[in-house]
C-alpha atoms as a PDB file:
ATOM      1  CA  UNK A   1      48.466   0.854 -52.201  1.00  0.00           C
ATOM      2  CA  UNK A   2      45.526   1.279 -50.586  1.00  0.00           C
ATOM      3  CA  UNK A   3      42.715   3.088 -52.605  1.00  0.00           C
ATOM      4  CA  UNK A   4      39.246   2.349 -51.043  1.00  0.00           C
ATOM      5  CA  UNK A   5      38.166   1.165 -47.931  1.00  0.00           C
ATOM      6  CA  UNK A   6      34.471  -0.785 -47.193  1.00  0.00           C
ATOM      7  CA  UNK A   7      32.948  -0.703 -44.127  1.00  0.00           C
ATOM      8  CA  UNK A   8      30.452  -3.763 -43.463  1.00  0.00           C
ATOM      9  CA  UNK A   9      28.812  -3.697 -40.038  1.00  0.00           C
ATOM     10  CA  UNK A  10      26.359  -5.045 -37.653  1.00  0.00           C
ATOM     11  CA  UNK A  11      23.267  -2.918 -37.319  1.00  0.00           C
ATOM     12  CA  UNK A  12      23.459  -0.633 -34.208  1.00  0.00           C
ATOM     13  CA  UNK A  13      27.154  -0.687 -34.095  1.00  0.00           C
ATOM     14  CA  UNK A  14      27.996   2.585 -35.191  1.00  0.00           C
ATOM     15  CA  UNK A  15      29.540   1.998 -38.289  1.00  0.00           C
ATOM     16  CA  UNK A  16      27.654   4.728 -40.602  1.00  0.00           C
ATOM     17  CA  UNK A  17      28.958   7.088 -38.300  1.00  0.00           C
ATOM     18  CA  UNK A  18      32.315   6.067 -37.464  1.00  0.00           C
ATOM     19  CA  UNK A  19      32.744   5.200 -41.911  1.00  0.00           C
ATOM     20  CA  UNK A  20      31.911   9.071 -41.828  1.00  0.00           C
ATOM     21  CA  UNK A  21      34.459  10.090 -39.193  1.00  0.00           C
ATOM     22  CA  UNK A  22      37.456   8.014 -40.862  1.00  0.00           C
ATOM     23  CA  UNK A  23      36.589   9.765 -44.462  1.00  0.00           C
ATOM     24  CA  UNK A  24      36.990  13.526 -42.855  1.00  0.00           C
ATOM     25  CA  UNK A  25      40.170  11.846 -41.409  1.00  0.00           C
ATOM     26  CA  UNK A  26      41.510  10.799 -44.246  1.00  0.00           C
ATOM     27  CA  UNK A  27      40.240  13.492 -46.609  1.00  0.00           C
ATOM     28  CA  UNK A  28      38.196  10.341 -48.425  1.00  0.00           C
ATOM     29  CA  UNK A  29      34.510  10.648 -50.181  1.00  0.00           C
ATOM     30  CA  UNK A  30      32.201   8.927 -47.991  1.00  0.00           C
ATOM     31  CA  UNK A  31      30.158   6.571 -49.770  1.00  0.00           C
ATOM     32  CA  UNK A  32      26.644   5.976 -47.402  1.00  0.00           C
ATOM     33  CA  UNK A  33      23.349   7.377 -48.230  1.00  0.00           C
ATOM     34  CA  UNK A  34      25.543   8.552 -51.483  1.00  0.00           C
ATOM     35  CA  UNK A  35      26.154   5.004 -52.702  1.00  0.00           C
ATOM     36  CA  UNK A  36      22.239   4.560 -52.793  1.00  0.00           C
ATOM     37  CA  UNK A  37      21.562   7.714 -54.243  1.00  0.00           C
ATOM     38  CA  UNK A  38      24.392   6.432 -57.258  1.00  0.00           C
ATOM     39  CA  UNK A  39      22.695   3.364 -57.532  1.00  0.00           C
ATOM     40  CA  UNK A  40      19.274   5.300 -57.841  1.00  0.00           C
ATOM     41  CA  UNK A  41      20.592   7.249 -60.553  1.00  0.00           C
ATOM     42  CA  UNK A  42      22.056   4.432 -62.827  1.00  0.00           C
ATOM     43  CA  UNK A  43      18.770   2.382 -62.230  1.00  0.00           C
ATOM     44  CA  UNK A  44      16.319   5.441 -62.461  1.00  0.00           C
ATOM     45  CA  UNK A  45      14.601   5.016 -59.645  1.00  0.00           C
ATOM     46  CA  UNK A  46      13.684   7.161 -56.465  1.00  0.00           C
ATOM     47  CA  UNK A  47      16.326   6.278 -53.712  1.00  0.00           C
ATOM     48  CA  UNK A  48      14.301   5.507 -51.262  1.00  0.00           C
ATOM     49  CA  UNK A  49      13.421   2.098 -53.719  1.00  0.00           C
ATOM     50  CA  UNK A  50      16.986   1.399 -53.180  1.00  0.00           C
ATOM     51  CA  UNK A  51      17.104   1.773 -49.661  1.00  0.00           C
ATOM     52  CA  UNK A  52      13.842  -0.440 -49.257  1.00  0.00           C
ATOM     53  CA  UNK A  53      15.894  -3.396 -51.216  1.00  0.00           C
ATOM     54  CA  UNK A  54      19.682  -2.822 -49.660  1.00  0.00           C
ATOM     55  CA  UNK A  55      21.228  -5.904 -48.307  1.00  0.00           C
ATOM     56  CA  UNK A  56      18.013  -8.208 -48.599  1.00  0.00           C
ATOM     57  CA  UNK A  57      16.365 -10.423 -50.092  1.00  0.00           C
ATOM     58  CA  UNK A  58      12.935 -10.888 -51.771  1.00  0.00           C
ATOM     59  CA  UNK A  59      10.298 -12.361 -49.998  1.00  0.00           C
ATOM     60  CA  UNK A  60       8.554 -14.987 -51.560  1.00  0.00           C
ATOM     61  CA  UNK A  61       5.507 -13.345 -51.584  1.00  0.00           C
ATOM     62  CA  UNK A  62       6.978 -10.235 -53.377  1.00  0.00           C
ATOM     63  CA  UNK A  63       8.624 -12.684 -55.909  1.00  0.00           C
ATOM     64  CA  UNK A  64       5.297 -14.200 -56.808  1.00  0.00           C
ATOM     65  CA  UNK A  65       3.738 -10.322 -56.788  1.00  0.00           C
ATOM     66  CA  UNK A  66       6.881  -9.540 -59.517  1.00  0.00           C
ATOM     67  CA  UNK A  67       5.939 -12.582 -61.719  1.00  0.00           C
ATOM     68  CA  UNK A  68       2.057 -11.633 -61.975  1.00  0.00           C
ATOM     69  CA  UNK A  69       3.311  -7.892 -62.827  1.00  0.00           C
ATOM     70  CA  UNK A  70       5.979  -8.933 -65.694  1.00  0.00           C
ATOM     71  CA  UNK A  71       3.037 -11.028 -67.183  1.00  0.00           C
ATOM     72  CA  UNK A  72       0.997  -8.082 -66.852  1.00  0.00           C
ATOM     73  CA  UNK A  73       3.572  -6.287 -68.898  1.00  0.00           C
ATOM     74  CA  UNK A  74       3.396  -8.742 -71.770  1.00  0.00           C
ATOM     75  CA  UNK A  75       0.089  -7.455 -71.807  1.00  0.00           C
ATOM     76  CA  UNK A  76       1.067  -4.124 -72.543  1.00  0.00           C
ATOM     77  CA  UNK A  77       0.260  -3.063 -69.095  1.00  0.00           C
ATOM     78  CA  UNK A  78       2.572  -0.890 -68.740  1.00  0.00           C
ATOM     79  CA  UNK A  79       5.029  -0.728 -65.155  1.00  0.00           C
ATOM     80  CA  UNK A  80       6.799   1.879 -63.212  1.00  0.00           C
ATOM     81  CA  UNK A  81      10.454   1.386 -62.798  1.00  0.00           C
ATOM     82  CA  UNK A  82      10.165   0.843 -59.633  1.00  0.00           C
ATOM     83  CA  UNK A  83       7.559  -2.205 -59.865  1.00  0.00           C
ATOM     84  CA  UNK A  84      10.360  -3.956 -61.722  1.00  0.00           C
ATOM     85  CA  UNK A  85      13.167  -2.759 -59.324  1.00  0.00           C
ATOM     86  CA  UNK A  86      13.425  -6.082 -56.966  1.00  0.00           C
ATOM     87  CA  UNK A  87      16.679  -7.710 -55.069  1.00  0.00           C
ATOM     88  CA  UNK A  88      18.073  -9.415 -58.046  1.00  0.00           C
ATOM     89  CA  UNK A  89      18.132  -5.907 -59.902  1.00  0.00           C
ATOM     90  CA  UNK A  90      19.535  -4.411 -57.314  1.00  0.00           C
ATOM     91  CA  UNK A  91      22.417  -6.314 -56.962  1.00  0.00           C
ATOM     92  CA  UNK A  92      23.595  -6.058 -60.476  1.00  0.00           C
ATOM     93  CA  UNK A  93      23.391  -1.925 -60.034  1.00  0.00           C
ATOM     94  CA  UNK A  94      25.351  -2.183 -56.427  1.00  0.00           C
ATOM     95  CA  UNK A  95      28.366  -4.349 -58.313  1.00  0.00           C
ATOM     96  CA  UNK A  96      28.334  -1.733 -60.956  1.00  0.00           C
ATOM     97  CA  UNK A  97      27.849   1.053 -58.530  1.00  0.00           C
ATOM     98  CA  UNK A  98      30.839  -0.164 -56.350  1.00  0.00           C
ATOM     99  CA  UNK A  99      33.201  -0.915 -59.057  1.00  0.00           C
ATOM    100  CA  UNK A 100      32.777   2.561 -60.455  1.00  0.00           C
ATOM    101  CA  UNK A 101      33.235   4.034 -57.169  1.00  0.00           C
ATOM    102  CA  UNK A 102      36.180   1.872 -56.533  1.00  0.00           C
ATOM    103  CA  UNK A 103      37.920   2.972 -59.860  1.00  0.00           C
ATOM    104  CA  UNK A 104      37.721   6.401 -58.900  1.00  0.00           C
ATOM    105  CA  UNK A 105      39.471   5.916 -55.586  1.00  0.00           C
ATOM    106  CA  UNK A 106      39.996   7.496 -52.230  1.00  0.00           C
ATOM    107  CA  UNK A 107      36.489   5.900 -51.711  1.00  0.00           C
ATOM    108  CA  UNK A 108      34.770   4.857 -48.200  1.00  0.00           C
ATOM    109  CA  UNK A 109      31.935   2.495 -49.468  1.00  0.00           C
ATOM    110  CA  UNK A 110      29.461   1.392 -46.713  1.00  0.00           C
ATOM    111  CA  UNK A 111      27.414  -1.914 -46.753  1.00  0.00           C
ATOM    112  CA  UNK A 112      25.668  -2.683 -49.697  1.00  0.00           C
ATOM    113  CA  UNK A 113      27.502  -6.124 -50.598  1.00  0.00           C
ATOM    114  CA  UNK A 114      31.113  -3.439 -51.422  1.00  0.00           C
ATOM    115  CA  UNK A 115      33.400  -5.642 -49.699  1.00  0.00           C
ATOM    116  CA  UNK A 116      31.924  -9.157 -51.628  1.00  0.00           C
ATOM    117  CA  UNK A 117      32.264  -7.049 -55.305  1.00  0.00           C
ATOM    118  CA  UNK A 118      35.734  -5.918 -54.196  1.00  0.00           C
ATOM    119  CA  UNK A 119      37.302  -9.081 -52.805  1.00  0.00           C
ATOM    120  CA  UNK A 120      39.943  -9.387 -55.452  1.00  0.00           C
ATOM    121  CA  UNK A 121      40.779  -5.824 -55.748  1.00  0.00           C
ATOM    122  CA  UNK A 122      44.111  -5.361 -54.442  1.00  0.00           C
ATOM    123  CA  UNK A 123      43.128  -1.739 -53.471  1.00  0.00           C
ATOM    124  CA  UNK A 124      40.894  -2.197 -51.277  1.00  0.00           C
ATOM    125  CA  UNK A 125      40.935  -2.331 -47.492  1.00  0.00           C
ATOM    126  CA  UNK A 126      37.829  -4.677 -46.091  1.00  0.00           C
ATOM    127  CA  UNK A 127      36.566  -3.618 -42.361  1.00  0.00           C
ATOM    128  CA  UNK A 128      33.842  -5.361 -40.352  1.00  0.00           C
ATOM    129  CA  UNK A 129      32.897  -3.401 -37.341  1.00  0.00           C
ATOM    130  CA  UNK A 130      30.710  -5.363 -34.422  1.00  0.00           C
ATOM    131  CA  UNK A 131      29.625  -4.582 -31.038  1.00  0.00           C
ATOM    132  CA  UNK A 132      27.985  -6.379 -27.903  1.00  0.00           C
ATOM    133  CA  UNK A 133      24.109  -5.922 -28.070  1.00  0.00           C
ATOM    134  CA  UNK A 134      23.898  -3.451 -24.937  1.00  0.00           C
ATOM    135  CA  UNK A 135      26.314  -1.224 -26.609  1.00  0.00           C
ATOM    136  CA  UNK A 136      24.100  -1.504 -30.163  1.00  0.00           C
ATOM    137  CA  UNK A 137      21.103  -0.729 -27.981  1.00  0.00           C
ATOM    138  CA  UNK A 138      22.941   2.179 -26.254  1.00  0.00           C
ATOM    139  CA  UNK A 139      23.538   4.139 -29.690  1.00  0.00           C
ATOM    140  CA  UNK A 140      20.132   2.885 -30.983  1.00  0.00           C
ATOM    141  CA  UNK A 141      18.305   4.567 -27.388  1.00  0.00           C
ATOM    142  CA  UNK A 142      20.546   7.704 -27.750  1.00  0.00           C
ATOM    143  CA  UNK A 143      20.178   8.110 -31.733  1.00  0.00           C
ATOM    144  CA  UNK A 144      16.279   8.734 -30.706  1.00  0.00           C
ATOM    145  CA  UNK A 145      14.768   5.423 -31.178  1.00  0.00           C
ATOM    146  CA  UNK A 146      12.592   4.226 -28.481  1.00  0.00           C
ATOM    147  CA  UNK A 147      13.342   0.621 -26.619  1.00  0.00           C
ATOM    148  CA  UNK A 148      11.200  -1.418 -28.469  1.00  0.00           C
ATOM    149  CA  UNK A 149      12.020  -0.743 -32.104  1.00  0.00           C
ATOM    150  CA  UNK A 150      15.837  -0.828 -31.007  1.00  0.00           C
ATOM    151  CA  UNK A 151      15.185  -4.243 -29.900  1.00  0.00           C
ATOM    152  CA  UNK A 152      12.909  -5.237 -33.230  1.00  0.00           C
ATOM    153  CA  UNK A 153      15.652  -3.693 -35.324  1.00  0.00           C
ATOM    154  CA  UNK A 154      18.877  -5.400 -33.730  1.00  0.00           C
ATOM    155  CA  UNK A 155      16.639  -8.766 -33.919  1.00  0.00           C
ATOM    156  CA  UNK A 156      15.918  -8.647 -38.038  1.00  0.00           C
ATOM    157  CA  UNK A 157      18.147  -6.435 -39.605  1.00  0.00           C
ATOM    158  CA  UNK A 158      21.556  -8.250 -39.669  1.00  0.00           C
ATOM    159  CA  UNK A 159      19.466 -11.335 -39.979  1.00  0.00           C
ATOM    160  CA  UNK A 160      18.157 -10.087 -43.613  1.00  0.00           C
ATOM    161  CA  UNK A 161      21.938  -9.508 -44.175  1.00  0.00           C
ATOM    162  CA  UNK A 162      22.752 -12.773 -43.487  1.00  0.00           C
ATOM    163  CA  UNK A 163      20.572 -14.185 -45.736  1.00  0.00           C
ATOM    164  CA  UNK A 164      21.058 -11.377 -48.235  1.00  0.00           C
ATOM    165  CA  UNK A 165      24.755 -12.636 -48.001  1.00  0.00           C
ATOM    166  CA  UNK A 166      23.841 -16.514 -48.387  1.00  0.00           C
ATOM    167  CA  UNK A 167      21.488 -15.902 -51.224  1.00  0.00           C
ATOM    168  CA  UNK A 168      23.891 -13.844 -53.420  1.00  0.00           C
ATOM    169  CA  UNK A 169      27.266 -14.332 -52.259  1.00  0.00           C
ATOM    170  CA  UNK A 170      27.012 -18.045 -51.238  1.00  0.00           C
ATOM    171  CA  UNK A 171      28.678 -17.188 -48.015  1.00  0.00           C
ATOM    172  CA  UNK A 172      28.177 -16.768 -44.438  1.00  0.00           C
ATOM    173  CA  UNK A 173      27.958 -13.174 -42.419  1.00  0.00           C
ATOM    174  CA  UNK A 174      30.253 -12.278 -41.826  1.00  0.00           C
ATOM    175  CA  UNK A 175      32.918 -13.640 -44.177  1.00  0.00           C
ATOM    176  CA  UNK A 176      35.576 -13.749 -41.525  1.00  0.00           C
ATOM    177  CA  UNK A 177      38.029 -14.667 -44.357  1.00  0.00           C
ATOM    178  CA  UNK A 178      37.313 -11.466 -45.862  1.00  0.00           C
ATOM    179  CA  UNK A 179      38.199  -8.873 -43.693  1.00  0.00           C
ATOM    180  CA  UNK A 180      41.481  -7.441 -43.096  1.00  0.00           C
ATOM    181  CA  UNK A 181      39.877  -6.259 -39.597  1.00  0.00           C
ATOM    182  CA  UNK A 182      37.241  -6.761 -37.539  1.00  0.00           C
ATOM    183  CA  UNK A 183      36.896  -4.330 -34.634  1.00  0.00           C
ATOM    184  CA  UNK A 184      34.597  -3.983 -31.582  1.00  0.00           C
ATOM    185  CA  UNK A 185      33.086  -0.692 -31.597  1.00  0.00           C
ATOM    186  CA  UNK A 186      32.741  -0.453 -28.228  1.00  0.00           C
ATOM    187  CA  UNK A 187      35.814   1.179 -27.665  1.00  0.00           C
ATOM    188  CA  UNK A 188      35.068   4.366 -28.893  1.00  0.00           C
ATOM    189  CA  UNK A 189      34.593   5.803 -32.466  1.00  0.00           C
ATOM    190  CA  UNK A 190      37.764   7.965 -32.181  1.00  0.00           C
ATOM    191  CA  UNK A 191      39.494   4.826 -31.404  1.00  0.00           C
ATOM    192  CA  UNK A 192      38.135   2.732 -34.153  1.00  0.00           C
ATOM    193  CA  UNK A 193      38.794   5.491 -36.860  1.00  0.00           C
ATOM    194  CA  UNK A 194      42.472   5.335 -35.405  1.00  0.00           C
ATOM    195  CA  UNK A 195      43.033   1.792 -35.301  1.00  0.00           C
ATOM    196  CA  UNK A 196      41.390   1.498 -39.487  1.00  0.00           C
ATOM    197  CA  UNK A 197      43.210   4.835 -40.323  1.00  0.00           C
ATOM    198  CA  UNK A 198      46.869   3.479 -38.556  1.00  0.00           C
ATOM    199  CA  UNK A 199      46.252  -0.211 -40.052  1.00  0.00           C
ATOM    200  CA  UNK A 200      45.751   1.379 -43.554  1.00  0.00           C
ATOM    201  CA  UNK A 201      49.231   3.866 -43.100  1.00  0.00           C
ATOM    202  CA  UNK A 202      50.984   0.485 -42.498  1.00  0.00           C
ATOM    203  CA  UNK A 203      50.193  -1.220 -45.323  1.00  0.00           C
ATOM    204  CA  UNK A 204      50.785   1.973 -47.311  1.00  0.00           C
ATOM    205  CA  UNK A 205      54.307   2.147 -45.525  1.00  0.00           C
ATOM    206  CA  UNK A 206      55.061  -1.870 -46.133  1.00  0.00           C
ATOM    207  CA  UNK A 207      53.686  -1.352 -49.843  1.00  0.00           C
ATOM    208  CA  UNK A 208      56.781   1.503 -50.490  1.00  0.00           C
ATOM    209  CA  UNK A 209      59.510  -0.288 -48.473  1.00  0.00           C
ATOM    210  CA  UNK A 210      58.864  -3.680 -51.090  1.00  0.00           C
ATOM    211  CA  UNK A 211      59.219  -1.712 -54.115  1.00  0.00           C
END
């Protein structure tokens, strides 16, 4: 029985949108900009901390920044929460995050490592949507963005996710392995929704037949 479903994606692809349409399909909560604001809540600290560390990793430069600021704290200095809110913290509040969410059920989850902290949860459906770079530029171009920061943003941000995924999961991106579909976007979202939405029914259908 299936009880959540994460979406993972390639930037550009049209996944935030398309996780949204298959919720209101399926009557599910959407987990997106929700799951950060969950994660901000547990780790009290302002959301848009949580979106600046989602799916990445520290720089080196910010780890070395972190150390001089803890020994500051020793000092009695004292730090805002969101000084000491860094990758590896983050992590540990998006497994607890997405296991909460997960319990609850009838859960879309989006991103944020869901599908690595939910691999051997019976329950849960993995998805990995992808698309050819010219249609990820086409939705970039129409969502308002202008050519150049399209092109900037479809050259780093699924490369931070791969090494976000390396440095925590031990494991490349996509985890192939780990998905029980992968699905080229640039078919249409209504499509998409219908092929996740009809893939999910089957299982559910299979799932009451063996018992």
């Amino acid at each position: 029985m299936v009880r959540v479903v994460t979406i993972e994606r390639e930037y550009g692809c049209g996944g935030g949108v398309i996780a949204g349409k298959l919720a209101a399909h399926m009557g599910w909560k959407l987990w997106d900009q929700s799951f950060s604001q969950e994660i901000a809540t547990m780790a009290q600290v302002d959301c848009a901390a949580v979106e600046s560390r989602s799916e990445r990793v520290d720089t080196p430069l910010y780890r070395l920044a972190k150390l001089f600021l803890r020994a500051g704290s020793d000092r009695g200095v004292p730090l805002a929460d969101s000084e000491m809110f860094d990758a590896d913290c983050m992590v540990t509040m998006m497994e607890t995050a997405a296991l909460k969410i997960a319990a609850e059920g009838n859960s879309i989850l989006v991103g944020r490592g869901a599908p690595y902290f939910l691999r051997k949860h019976n329950d849960a459906f993995h998805v990995f949507l992808y698309a050819p770079r010219s249609e990820k530029l086409r939705r970039l171009l129409a969502s308002g963005k202008d050519i150049r920061e399209a092109e900037h943003l479809l050259d780093t941000v699924d490369r931070e996710r791969m090494a976000f995924v390396k440095h925590y999961f031990h494991a490349d991106w996509p985890t192939r392995t780990l998905y029980h579909l992968m699905i080229n976007t640039w078919m249409g979202d209504e499509q998409v929704v219908f092929a996740i939405a009809n893939a999910i029914q089957g299982l559910q259908n299979q799932s009451k037949l063996e018992r």
